[in-house]
C-alpha atoms as a PDB file:
ATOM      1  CA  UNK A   1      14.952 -64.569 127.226  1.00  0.00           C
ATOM      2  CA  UNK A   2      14.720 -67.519 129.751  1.00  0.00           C
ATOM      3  CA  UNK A   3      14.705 -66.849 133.714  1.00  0.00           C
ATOM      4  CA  UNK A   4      15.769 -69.452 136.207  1.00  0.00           C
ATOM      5  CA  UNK A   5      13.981 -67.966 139.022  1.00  0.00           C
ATOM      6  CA  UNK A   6      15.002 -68.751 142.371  1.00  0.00           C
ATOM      7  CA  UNK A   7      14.267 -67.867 145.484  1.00  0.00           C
ATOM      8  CA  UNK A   8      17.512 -66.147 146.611  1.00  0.00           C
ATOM      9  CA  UNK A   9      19.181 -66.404 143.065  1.00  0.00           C
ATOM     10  CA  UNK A  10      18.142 -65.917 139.544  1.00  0.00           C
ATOM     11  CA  UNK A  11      19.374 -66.841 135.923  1.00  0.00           C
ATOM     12  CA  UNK A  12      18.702 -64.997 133.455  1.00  0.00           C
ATOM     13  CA  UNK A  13      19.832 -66.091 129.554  1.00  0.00           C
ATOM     14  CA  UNK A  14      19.091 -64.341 126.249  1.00  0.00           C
ATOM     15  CA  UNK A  15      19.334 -65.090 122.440  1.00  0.00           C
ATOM     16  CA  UNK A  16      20.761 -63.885 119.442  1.00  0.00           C
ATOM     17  CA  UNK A  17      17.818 -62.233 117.107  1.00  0.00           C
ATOM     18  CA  UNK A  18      17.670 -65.391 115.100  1.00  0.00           C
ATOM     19  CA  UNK A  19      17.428 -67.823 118.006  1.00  0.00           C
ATOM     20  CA  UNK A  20      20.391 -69.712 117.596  1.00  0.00           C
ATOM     21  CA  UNK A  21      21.956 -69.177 120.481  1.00  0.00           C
ATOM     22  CA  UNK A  22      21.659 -69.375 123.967  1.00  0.00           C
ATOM     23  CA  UNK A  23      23.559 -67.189 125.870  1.00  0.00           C
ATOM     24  CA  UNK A  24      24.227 -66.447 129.980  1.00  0.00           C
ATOM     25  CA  UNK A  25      23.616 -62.998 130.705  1.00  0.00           C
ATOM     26  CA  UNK A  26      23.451 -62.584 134.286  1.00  0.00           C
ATOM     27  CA  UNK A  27      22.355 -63.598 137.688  1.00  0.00           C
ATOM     28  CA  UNK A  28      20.244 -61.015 139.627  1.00  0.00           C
ATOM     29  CA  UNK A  29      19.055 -61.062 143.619  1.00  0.00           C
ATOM     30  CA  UNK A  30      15.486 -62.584 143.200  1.00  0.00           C
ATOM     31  CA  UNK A  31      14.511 -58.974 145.003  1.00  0.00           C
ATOM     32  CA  UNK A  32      16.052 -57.060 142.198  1.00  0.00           C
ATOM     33  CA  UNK A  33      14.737 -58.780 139.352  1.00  0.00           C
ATOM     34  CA  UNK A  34      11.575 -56.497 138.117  1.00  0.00           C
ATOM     35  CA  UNK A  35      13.945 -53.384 138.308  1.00  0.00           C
ATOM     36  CA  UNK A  36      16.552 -55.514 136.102  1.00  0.00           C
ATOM     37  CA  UNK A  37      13.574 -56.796 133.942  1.00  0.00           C
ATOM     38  CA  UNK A  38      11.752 -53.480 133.558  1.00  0.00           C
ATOM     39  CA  UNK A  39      15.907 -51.525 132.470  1.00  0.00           C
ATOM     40  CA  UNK A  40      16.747 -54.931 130.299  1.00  0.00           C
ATOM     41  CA  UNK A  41      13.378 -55.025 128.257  1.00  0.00           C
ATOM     42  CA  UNK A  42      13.769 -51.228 127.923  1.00  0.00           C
ATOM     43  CA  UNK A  43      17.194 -51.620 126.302  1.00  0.00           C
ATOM     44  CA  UNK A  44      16.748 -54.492 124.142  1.00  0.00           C
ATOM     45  CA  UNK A  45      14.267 -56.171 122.043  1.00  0.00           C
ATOM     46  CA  UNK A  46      12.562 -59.165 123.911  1.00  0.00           C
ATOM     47  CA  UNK A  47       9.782 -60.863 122.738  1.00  0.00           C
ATOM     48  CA  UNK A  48       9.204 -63.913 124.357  1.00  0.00           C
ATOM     49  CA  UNK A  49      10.329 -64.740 128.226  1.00  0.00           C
ATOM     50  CA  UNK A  50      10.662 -68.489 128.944  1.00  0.00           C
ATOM     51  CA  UNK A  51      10.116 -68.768 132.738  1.00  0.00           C
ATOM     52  CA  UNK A  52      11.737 -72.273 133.741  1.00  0.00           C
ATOM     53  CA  UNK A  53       9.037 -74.442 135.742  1.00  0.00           C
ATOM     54  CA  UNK A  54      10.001 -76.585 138.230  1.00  0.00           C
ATOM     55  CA  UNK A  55       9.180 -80.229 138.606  1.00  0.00           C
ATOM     56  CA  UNK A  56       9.940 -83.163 141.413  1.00  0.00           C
ATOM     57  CA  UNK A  57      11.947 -85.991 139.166  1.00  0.00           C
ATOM     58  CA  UNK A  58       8.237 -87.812 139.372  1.00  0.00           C
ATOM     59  CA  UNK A  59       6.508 -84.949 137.759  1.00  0.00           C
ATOM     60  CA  UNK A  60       4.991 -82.875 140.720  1.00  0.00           C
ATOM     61  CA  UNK A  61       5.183 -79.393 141.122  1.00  0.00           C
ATOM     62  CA  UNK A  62       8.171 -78.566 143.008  1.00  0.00           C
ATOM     63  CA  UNK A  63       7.936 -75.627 146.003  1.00  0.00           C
ATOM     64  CA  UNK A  64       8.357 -73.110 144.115  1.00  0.00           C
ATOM     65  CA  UNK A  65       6.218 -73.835 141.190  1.00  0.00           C
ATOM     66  CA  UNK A  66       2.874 -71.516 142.543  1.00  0.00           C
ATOM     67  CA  UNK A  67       5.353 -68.359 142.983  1.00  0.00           C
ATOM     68  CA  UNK A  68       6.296 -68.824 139.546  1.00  0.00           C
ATOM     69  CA  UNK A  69       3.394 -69.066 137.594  1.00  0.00           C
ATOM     70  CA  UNK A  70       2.108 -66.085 139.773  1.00  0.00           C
ATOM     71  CA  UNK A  71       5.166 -64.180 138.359  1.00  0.00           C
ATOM     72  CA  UNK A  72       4.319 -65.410 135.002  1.00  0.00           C
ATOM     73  CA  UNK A  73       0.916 -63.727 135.316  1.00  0.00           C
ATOM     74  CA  UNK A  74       2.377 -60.653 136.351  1.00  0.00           C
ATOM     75  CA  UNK A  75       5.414 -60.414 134.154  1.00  0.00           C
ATOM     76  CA  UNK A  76       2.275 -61.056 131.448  1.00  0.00           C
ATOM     77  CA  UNK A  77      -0.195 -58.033 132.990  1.00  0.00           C
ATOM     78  CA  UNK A  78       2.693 -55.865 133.325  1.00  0.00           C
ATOM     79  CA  UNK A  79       4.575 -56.622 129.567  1.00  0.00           C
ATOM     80  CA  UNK A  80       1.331 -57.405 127.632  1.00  0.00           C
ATOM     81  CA  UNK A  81       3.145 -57.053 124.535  1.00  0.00           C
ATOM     82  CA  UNK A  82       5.565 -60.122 125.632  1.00  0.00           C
ATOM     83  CA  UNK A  83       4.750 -63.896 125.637  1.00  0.00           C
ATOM     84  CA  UNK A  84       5.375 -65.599 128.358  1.00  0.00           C
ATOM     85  CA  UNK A  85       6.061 -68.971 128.293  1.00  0.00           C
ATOM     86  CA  UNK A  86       6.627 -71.632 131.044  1.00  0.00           C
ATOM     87  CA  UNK A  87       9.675 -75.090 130.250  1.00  0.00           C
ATOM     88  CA  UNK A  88       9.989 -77.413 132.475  1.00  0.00           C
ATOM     89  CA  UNK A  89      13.566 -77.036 133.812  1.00  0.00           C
ATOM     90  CA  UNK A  90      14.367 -80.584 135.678  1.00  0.00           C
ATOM     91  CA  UNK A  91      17.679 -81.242 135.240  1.00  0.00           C
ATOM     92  CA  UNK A  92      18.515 -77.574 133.992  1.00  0.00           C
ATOM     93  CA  UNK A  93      21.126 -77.309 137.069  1.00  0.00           C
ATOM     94  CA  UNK A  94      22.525 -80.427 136.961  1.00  0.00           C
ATOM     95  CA  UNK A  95      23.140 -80.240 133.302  1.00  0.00           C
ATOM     96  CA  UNK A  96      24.565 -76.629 133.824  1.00  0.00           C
ATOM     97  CA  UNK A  97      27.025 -77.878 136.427  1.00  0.00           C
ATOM     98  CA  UNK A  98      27.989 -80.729 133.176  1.00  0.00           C
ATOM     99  CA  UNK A  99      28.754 -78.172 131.394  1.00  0.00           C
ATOM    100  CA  UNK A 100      30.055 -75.584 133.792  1.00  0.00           C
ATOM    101  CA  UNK A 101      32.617 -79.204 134.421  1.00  0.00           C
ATOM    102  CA  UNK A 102      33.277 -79.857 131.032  1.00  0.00           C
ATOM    103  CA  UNK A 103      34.181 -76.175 130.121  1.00  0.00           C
ATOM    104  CA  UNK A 104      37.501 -77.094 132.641  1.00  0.00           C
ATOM    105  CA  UNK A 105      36.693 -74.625 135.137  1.00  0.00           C
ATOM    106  CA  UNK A 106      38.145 -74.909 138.071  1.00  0.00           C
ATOM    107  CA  UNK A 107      36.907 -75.834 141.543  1.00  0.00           C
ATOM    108  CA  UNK A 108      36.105 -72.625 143.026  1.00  0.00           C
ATOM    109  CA  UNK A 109      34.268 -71.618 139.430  1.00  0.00           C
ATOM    110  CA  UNK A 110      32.477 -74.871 139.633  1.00  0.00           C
ATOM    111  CA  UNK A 111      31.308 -74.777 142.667  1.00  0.00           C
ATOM    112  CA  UNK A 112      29.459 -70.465 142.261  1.00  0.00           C
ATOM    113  CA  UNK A 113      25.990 -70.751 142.637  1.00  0.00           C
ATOM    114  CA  UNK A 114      25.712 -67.473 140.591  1.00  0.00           C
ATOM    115  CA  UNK A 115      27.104 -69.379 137.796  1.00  0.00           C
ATOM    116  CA  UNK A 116      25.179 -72.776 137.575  1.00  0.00           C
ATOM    117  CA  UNK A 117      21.630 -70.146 137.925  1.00  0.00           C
ATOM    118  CA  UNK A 118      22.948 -68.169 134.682  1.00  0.00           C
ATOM    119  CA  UNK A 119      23.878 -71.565 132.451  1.00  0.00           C
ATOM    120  CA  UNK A 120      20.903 -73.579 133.906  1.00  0.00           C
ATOM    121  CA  UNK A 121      18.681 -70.216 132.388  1.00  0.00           C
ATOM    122  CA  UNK A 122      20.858 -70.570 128.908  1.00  0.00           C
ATOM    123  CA  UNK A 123      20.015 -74.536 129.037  1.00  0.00           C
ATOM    124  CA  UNK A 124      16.632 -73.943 129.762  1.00  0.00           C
ATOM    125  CA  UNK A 125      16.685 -71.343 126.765  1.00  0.00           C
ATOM    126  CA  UNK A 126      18.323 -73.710 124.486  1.00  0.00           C
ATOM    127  CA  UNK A 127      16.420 -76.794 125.371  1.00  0.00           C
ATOM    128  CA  UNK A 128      13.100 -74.230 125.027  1.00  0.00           C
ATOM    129  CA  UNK A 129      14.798 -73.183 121.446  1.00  0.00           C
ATOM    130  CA  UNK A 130      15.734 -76.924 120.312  1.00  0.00           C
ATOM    131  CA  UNK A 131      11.719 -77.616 120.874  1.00  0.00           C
ATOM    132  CA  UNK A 132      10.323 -74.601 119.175  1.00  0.00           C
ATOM    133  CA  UNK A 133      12.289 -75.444 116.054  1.00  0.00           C
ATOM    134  CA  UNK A 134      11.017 -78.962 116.257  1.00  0.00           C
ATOM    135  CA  UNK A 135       7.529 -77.922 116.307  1.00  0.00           C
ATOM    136  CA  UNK A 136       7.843 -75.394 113.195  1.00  0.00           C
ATOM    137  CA  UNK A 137       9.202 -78.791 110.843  1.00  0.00           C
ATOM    138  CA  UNK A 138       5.998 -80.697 111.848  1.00  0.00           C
END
């Protein structure tokens, strides 16, 4: 599972079993997220969360990097039994937008913010995926 958090907004993707791939789920109020989390993870088999962390283009931590590696710790305290693991997720919304273009969607589609938080989480997902696979041939 990868979350795009935001601060009003956030993205939440998921994989198949196998990790091949990347999937929108949803996009959740920020302020409804735990109670999605805690129903989700109940349902389902998760075993890894991929928290996108955001980064300034020149590599500093963007504003809302602190509140997300404090909900990393949490999300980790309160599902020990899950990893959680932290991608850096620059571009994520522009490339989401790319592909939210590309998929011929029109204006109005383009344009939901709802939308670009839920693919940015899948890119940030498959991009997180694409790595891990990587790192298991060397």
């Amino acid at each position: 599972m990868a979350i795009d958090y935001g601060s009003k907004r956030t993205g939440i993707a998921v994989t198949d079993p196998l990790r091949i791939i990347s999937s929108s789920l949803t996009t959740v109020a920020t302020g409804e997220l735990l109670p999605f989390l805690e129903s989700y993870l109940r349902a389902e088999e998760v075993d890894i969360i991929v928290l996108g962390e955001p980064f300034h283009m020149n590599g500093d931590p963007a504003q809302l990097h602190e509140r997300i590696h404090q909900f990393g710790t949490f999300l980790s305290r309160k599902f020990p039994k899950i990893r959680i693991d932290f991608w850096d997720e620059r571009l994520s919304s522009e490339k989401a937008k790319e592909i939210i273009l590309q998929s011929g969607a029109k204006k109005k589609k383009r344009q939901d913010k709802a939308l670009v938080d839920q693919v940015s989480a899948s890119v940030i997902l498959l991009e997180y995926l694409e790595y891990q696979e990587k790192q298991a041939k060397t």
